[in-house]
C-alpha atoms as a PDB file:
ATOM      1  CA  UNK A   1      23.245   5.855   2.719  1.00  0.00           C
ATOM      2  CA  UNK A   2      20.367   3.079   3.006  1.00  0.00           C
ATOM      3  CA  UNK A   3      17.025   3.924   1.777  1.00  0.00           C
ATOM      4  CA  UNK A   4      13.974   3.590   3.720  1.00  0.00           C
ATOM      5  CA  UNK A   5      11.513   1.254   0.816  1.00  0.00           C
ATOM      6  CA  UNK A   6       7.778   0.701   1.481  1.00  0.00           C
ATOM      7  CA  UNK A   7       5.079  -0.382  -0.320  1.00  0.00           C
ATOM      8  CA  UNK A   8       1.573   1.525  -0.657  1.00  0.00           C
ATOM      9  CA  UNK A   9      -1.248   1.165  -2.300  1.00  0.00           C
ATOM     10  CA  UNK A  10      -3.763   4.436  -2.578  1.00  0.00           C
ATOM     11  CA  UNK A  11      -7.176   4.724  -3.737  1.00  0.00           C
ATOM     12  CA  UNK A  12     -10.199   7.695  -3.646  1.00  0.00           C
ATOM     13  CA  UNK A  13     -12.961   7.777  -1.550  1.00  0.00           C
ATOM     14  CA  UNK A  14     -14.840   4.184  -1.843  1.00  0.00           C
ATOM     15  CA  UNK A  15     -17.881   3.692   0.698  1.00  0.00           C
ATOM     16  CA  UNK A  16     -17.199   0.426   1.852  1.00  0.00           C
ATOM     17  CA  UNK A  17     -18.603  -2.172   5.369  1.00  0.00           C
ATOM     18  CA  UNK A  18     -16.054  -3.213   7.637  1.00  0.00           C
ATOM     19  CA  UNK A  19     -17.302  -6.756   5.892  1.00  0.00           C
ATOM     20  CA  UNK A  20     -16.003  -5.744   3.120  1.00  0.00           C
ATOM     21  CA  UNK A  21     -12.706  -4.290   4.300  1.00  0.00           C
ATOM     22  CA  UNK A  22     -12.473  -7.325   5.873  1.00  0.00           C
ATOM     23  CA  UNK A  23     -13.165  -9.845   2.603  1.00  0.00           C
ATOM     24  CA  UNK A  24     -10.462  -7.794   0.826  1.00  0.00           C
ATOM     25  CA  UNK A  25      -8.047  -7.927   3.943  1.00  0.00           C
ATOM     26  CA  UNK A  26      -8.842 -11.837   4.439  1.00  0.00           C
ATOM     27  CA  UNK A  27      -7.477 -11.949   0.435  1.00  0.00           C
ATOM     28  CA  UNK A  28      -4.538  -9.974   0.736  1.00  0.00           C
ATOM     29  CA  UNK A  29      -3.253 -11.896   4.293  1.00  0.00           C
ATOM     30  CA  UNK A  30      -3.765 -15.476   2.139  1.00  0.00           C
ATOM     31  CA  UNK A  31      -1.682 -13.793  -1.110  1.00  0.00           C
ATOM     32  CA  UNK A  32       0.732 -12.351   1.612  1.00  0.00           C
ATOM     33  CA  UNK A  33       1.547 -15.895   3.167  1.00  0.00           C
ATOM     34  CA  UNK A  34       2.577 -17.231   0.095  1.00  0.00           C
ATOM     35  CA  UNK A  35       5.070 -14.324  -0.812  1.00  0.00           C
ATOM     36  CA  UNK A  36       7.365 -15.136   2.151  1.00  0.00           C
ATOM     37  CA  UNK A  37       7.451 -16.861   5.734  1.00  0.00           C
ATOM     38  CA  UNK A  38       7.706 -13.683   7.192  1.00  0.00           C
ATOM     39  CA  UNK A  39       4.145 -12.968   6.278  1.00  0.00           C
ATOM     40  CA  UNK A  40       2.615 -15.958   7.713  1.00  0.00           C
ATOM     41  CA  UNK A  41       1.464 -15.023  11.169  1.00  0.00           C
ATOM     42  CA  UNK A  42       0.337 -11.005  11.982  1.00  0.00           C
ATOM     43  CA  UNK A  43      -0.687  -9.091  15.127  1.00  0.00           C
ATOM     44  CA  UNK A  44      -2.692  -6.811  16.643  1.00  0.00           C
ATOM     45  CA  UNK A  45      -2.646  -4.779  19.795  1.00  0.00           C
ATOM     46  CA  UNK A  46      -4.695  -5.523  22.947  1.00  0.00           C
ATOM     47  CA  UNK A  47      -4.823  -5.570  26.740  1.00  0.00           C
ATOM     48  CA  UNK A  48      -3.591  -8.954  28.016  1.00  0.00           C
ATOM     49  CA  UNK A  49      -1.502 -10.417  25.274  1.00  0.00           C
ATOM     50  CA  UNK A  50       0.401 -13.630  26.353  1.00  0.00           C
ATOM     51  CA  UNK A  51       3.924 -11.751  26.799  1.00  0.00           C
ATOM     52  CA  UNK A  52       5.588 -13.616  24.686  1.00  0.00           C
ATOM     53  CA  UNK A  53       4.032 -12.646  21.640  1.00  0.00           C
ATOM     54  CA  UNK A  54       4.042  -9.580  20.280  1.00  0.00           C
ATOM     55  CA  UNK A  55       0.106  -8.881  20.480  1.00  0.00           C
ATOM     56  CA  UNK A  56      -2.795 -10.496  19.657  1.00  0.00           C
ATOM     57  CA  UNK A  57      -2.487 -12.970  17.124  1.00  0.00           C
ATOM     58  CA  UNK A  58      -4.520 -11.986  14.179  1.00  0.00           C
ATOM     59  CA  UNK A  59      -6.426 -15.001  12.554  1.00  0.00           C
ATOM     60  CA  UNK A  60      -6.944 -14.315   8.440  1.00  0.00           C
ATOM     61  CA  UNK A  61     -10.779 -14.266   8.636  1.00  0.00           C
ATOM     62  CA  UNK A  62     -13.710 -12.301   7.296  1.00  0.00           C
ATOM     63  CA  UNK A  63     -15.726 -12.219  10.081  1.00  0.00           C
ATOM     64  CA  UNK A  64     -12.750 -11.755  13.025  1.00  0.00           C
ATOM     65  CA  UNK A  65     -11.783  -9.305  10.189  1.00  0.00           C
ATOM     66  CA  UNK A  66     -14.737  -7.797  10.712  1.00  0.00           C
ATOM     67  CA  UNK A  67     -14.363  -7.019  14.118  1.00  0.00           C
ATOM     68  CA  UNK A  68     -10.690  -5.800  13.674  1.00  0.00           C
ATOM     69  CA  UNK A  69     -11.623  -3.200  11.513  1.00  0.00           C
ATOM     70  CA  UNK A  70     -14.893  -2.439  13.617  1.00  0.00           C
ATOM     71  CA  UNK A  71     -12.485  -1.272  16.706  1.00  0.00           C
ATOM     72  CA  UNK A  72     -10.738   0.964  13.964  1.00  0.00           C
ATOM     73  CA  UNK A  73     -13.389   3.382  13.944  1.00  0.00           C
ATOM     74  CA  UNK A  74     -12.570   7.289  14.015  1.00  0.00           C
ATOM     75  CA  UNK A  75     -14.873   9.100  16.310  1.00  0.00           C
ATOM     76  CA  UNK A  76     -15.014  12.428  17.406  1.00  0.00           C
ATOM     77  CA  UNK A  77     -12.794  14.014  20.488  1.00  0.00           C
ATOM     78  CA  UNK A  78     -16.611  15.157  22.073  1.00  0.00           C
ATOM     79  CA  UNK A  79     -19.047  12.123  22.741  1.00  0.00           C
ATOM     80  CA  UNK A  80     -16.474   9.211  21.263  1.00  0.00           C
ATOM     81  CA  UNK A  81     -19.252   9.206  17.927  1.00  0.00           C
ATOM     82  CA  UNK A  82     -18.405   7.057  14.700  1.00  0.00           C
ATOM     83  CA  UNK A  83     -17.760   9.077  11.859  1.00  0.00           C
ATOM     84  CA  UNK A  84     -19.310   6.570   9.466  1.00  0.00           C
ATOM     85  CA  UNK A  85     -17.457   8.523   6.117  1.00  0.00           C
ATOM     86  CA  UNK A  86     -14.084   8.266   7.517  1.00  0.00           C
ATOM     87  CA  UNK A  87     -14.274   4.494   7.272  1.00  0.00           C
ATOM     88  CA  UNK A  88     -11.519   2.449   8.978  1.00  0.00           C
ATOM     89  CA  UNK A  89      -8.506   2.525  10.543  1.00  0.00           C
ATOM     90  CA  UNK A  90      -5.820  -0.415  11.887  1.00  0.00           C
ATOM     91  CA  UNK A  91      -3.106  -2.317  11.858  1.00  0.00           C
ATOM     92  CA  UNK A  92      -1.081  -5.108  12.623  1.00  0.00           C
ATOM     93  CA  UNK A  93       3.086  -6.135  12.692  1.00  0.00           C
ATOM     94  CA  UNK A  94       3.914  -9.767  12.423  1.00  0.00           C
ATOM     95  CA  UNK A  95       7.185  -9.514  15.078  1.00  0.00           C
ATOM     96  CA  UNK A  96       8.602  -8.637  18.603  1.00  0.00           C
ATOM     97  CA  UNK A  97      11.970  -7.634  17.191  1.00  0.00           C
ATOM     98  CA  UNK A  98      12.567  -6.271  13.338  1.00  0.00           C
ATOM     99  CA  UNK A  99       9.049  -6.459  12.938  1.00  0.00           C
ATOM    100  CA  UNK A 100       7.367  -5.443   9.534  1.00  0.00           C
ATOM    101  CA  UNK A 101       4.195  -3.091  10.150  1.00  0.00           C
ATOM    102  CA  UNK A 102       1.010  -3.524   7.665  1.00  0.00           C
ATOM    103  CA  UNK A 103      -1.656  -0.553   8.024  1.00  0.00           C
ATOM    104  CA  UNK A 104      -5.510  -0.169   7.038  1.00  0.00           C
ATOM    105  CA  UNK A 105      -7.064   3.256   6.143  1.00  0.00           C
ATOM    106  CA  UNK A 106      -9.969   1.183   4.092  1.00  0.00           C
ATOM    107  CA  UNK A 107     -13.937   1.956   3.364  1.00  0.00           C
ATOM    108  CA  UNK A 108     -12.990   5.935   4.046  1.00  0.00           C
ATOM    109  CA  UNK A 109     -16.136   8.029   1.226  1.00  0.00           C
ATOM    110  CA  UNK A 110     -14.736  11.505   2.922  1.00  0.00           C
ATOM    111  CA  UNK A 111     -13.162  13.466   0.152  1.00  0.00           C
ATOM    112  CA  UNK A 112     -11.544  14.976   3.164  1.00  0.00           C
ATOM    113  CA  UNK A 113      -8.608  13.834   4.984  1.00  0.00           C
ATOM    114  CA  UNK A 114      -6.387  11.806   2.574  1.00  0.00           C
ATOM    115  CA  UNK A 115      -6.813   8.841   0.473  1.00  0.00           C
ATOM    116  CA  UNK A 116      -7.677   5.326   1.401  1.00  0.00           C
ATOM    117  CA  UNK A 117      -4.075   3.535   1.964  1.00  0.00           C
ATOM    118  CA  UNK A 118      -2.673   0.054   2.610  1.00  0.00           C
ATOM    119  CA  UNK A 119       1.165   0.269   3.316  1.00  0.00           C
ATOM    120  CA  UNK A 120       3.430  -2.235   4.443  1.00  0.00           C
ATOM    121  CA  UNK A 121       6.888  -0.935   5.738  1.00  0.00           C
ATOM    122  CA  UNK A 122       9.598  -2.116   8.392  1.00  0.00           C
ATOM    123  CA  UNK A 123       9.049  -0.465  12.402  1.00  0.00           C
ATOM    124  CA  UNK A 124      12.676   0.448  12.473  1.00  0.00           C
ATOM    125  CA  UNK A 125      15.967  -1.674  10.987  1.00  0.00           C
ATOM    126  CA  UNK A 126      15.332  -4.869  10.261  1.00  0.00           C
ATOM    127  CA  UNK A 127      17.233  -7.783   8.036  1.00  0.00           C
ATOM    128  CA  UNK A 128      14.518  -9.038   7.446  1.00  0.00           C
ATOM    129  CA  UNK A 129      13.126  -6.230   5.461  1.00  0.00           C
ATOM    130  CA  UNK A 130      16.438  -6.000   3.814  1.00  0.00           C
ATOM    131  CA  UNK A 131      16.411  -9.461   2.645  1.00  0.00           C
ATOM    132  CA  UNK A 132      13.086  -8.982   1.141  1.00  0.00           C
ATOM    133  CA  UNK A 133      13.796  -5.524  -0.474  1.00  0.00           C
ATOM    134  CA  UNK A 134      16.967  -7.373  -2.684  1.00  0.00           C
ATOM    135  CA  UNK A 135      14.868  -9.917  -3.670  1.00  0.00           C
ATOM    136  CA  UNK A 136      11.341 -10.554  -6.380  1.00  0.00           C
ATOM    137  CA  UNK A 137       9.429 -10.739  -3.202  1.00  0.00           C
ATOM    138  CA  UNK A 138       8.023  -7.379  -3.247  1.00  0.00           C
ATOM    139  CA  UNK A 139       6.812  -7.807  -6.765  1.00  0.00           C
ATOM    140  CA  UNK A 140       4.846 -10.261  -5.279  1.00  0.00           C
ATOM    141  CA  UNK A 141       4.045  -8.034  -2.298  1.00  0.00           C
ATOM    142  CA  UNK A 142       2.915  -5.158  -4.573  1.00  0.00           C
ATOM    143  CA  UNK A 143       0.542  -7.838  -6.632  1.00  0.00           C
ATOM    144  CA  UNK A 144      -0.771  -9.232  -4.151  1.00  0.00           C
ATOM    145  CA  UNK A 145      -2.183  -6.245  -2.406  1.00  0.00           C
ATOM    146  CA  UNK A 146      -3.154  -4.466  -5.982  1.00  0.00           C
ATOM    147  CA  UNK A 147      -5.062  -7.601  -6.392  1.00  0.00           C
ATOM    148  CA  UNK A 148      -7.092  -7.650  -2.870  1.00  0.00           C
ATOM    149  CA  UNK A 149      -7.665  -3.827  -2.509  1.00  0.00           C
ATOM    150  CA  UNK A 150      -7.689  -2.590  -6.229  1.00  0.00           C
ATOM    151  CA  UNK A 151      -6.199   0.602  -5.558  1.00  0.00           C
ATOM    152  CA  UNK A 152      -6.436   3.559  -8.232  1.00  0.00           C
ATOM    153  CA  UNK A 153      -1.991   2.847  -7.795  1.00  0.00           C
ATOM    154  CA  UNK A 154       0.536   1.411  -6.026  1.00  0.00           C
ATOM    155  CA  UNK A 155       4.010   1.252  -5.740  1.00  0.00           C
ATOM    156  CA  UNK A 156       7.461  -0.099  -3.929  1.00  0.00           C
ATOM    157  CA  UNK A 157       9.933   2.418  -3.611  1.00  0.00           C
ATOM    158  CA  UNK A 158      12.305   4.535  -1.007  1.00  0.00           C
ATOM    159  CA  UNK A 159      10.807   7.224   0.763  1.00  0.00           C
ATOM    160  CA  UNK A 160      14.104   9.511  -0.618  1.00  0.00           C
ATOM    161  CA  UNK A 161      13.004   8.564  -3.997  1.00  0.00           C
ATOM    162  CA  UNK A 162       9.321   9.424  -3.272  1.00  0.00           C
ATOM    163  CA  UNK A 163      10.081  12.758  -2.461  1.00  0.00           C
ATOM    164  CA  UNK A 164      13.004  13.520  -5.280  1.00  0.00           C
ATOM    165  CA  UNK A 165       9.813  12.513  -7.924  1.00  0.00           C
ATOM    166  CA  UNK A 166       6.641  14.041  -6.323  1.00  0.00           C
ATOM    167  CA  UNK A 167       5.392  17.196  -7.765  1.00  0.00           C
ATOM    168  CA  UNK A 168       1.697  17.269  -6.077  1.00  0.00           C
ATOM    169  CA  UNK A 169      -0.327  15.268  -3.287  1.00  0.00           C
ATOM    170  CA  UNK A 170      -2.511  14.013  -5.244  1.00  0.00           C
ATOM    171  CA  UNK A 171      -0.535  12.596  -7.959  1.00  0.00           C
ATOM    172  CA  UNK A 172      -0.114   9.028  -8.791  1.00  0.00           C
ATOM    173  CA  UNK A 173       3.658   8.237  -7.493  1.00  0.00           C
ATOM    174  CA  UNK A 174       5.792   6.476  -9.384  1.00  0.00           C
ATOM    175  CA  UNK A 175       8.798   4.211  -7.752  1.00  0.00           C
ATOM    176  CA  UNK A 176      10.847   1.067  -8.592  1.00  0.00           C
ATOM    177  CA  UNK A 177       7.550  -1.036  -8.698  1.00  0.00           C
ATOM    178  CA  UNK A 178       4.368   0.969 -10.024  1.00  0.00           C
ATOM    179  CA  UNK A 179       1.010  -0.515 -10.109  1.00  0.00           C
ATOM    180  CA  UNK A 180      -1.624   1.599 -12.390  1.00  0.00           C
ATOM    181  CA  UNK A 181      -5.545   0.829 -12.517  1.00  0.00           C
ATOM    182  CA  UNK A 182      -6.660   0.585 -16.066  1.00  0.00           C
ATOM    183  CA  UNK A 183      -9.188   3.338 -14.403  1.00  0.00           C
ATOM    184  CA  UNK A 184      -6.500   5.974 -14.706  1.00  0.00           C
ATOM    185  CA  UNK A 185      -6.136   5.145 -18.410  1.00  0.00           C
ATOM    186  CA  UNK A 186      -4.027   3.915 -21.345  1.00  0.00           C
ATOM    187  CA  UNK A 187      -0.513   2.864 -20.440  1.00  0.00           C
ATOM    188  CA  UNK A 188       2.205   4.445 -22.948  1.00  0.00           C
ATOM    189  CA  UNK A 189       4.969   2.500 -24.600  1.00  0.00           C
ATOM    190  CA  UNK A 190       7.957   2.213 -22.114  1.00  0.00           C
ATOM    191  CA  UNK A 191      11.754   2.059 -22.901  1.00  0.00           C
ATOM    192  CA  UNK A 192      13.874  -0.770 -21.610  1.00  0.00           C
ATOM    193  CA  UNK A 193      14.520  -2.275 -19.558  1.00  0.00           C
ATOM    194  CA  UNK A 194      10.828  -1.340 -18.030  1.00  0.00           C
ATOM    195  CA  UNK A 195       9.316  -4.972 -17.652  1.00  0.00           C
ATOM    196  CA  UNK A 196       5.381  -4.641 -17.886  1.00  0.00           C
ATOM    197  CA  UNK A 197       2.683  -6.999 -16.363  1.00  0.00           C
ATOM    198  CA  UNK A 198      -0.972  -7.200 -15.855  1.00  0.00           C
ATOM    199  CA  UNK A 199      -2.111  -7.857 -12.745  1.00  0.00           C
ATOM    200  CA  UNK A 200      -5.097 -10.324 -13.443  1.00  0.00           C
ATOM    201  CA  UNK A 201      -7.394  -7.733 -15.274  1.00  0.00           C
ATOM    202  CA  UNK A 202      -7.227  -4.634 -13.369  1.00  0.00           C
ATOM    203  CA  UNK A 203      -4.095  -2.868 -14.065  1.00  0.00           C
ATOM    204  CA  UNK A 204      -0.913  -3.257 -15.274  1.00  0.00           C
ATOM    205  CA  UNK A 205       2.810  -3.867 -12.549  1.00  0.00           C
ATOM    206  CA  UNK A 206       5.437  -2.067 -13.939  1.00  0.00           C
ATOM    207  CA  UNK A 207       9.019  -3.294 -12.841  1.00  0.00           C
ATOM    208  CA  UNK A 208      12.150  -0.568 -13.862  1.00  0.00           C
ATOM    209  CA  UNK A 209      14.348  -2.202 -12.975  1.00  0.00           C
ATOM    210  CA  UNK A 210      15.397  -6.117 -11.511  1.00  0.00           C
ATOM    211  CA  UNK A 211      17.302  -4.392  -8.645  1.00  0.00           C
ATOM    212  CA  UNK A 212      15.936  -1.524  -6.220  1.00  0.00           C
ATOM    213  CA  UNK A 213      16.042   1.843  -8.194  1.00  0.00           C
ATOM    214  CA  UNK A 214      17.871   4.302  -5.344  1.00  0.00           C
ATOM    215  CA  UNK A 215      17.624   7.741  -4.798  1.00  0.00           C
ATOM    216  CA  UNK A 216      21.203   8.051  -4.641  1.00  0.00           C
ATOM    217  CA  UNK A 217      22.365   6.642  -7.655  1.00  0.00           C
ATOM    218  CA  UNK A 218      21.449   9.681 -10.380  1.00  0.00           C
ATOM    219  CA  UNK A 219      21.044   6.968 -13.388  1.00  0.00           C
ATOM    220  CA  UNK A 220      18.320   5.714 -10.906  1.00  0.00           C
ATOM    221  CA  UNK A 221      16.647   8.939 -10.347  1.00  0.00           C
ATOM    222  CA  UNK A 222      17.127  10.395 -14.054  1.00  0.00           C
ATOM    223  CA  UNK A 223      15.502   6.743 -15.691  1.00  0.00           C
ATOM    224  CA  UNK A 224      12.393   7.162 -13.013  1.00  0.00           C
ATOM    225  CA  UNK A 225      12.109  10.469 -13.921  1.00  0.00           C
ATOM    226  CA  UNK A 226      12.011   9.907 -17.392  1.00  0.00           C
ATOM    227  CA  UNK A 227       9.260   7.125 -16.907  1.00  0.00           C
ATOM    228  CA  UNK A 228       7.497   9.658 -14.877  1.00  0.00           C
ATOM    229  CA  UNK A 229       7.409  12.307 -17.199  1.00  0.00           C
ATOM    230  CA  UNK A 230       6.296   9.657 -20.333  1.00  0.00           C
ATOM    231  CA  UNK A 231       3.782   8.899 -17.933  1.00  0.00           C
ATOM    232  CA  UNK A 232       2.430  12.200 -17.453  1.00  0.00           C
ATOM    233  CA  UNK A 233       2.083  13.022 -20.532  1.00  0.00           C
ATOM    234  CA  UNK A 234      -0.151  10.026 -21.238  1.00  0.00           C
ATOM    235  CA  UNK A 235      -2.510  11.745 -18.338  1.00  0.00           C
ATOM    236  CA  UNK A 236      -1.974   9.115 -15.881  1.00  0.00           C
ATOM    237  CA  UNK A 237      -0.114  10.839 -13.045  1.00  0.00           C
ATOM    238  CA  UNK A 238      -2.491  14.105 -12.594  1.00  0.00           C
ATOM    239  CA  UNK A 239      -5.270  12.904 -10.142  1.00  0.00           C
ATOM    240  CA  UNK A 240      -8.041  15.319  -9.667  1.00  0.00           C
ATOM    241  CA  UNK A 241      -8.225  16.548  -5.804  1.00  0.00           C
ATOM    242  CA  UNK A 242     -11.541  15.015  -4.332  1.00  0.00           C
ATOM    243  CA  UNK A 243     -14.306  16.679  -4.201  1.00  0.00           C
ATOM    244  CA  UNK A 244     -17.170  16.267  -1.738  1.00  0.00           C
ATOM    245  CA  UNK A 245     -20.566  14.894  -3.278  1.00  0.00           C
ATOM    246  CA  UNK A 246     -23.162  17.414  -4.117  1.00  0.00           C
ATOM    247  CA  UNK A 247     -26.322  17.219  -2.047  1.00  0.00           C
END
């Protein structure tokens, strides 16, 4: 059976401009170029689109960035009004046909509603996104968005996999690649062949493996587990459910 693998990156409410959004998003497009030539040119939806592209191109910076995420506004079903703590939402694919999907829940302060997210996943089957998944690129992938949008974690795995090692909601999730915040704490001594890297100087990329961990293979699932579970007990997979601020 083939896996479906995505990376996300998740972090708690952070009040934050569209600017921002934008100067983190500029970052991560730049650090996504150079991780493969499938990440070189992105696009958004729009009326009027030349038809032979597949939207909008989008153009890596801060201030058309800006905009972007301006249009990605929640508002309410009565009156069409901006709920300012719900921050941002967008996205953008970078093909007509197997086209790879990245999307933006950024500068969201609402304990309510979910964390703030970057994900980048496949719209459908694509060899593309095959090619990618067997190979160091989303290492790179994984670093280079930890790096622009300092999540609180992160990680590259297969939804199946997600789901065989998720206990809670709220918890940090752990896959093939895991990114940790030095916020959530002190990382643990790991067992082979767990490969650990810092990623500049706020957290810490942990790689189990140099080929994608399935959820099908039980030495795969058993070996996450356990790195789960040594995790855990180091108090870095519990996250506390958000609260809204006291007035």
């Amino acid at each position: 059976m083939q896996e479906d693998y995505y990376v996300g990156a998740y972090w708690g409410p952070r009040q934050e401009t569209a600017l921002e959004c934008a100067r983190r998003a500029e970052l991560f497009f730049h650090m996504l170029a150079r991780c493969d030539p499938a990440f070189t040119q992105w696009y958004r939806a729009g009326r009027g689109f030349p038809r032979e592209l597949p939207g909008w191109p989008v153009r890596p910076e801060m201030k058309e960035l800006e905009t972007f995420f301006l249009k990605g506004r929640p508002r309410t079903d009565v009156g069409r009004k901006v709920i300012d703590d719900l921050g941002f939402r967008q996205m953008a694919w970078n093909a007509k046909k197997e086209a790879i999907m990245i999307s933006f829940s950024c500068g969201k302060y609402s304990p309510w509603g979910g964390p703030n997210t970057c994900l980048l996943s496949p719209i459908g089957k694509s060899a593309v996104w095959d090619r990618l998944v067997r190979s160091p690129v989303l290492a790179e992938v994984l670093t280079s968005m930890s790096t622009a949008w300092d999540p609180d974690f992160a990680m590259a795995s297969s939804t199946e996999m997600v789901r065989l090692m998720e206990k809670d909601g709220f918890e940090v999730r752990v896959g093939w690649l895991t990114y940790l915040s030095r916020r959530l704490g002190k990382l643990p001594p790991l067992p082979a062949p767990v490969r650990i890297e810092p990623v500049g100087k706020l957290g810490w990329l942990l790689v189990l493996s140099p080929e994608p961990m399935t959820a099908s293979n039980p030495e795969h699932v058993a070996f996450t587990a356990r790195i789960r579970e040594l995790l855990d007990r180091a108090g870095l997979i519990e996250r506390p459910e958000p609260q809204p601020a006291s007035e």
